[in-house]
Protein backbone atom coordinates (compact mmCIF):
# COMPACT_ATOMS: atom_id res chain seq x y z
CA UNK A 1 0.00 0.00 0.00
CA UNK A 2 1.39 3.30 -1.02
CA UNK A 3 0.78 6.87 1.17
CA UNK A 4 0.30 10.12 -0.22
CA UNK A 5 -0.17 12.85 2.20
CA UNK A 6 -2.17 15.95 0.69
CA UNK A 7 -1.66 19.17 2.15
CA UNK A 8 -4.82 20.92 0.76
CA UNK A 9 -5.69 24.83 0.90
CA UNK A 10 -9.48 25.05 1.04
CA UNK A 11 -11.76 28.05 0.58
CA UNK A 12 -12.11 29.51 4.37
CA UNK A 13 -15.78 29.08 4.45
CA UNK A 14 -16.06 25.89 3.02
CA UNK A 15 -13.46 23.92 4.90
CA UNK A 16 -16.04 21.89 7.41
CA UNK A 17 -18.03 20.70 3.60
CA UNK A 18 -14.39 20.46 1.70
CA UNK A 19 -13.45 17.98 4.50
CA UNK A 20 -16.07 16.04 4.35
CA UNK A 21 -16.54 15.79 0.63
CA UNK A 22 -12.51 14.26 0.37
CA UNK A 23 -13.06 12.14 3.13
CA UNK A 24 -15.75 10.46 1.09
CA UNK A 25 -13.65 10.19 -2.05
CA UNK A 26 -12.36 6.33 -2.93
CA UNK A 27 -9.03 6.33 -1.81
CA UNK A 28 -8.55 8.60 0.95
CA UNK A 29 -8.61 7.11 4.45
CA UNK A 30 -8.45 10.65 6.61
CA UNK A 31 -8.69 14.31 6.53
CA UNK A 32 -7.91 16.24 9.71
CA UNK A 33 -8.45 20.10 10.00
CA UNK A 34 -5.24 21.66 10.21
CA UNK A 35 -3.83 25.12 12.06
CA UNK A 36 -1.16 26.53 9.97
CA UNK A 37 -0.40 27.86 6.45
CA UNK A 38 -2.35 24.54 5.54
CA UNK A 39 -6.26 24.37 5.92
CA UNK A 40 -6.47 20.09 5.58
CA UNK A 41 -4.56 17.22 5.04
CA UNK A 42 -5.96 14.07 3.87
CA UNK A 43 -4.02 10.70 3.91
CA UNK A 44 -4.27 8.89 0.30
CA UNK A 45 -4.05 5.03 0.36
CA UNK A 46 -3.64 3.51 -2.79
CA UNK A 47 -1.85 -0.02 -4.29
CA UNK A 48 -0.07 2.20 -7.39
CA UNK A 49 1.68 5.13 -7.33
CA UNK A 50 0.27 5.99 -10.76
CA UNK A 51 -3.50 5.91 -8.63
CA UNK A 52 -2.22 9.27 -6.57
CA UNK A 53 -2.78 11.06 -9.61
CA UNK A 54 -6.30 9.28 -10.11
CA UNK A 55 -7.25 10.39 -6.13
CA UNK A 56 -5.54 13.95 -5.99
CA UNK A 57 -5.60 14.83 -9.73
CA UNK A 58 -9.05 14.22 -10.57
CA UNK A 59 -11.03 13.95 -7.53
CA UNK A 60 -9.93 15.82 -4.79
CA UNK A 61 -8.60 18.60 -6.94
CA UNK A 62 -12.07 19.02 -8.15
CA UNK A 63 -13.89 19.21 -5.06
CA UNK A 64 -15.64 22.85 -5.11
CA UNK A 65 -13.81 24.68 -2.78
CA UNK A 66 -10.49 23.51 -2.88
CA UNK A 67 -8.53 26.07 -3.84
CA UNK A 68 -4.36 24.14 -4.38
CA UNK A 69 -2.53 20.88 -3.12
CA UNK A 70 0.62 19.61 -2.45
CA UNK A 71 1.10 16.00 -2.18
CA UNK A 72 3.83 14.22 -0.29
CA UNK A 73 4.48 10.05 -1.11
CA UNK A 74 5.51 8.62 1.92
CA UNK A 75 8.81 6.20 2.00
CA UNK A 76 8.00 4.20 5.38
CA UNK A 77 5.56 4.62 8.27
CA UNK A 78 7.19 4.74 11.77
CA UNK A 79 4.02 4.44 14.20
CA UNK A 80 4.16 3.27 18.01
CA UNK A 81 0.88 2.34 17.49
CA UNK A 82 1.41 0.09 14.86
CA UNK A 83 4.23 -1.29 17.20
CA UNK A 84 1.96 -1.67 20.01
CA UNK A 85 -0.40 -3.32 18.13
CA UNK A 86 1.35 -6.14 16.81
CA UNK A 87 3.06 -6.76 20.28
CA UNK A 88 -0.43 -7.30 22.02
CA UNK A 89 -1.58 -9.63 19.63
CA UNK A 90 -3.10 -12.65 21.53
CA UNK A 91 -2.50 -11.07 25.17
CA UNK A 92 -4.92 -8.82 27.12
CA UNK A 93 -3.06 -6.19 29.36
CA UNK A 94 -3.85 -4.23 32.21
């Protein structure tokens, strides 16, 4: 599985509705509501690279309201939760 994460400028008044029309889109898994020079970012998961353009190019790029992008492909994920995860597997901790 291949990240993308989109950095997405949105039109100030239309962020809550620009959020939630990406986070319906096939393809992305999350949006959060950013503070910054950013207004969302959306993770893209896809099995090709060449399926980023598919997601960012011609869907979320053309969600009213969204006024420019940047998009970011991922090399690894580091996550402590992932970690923690597979380490509990079978066990119940208190």
């Amino acid at each position: 599985m291949i990240t993308a994460i989109v950095f997405i400028n949105a039109e100030v008044d239309r962020i809550p509705e620009v959020a939630e029309q990406i986070a319906a889109l096939d393809g992305v898994s999350e949006v959060y509501s950013v503070t910054g020079h950013i207004d969302l970012i959306a993770l893209v998961r896809v099995r090709r690279t060449e399926d980023i353009a598919d997601v960012v190019a011609d869907r979320v790029n053309k969600v009213a309201g969204v006024r420019s992008t940047e998009t970011h492909i991922a090399f690894r994920t580091y996550s402590q939760h992932d970690l923690e995860s597979a380490f509990s597997i079978g066990g119940e901790f208190e």
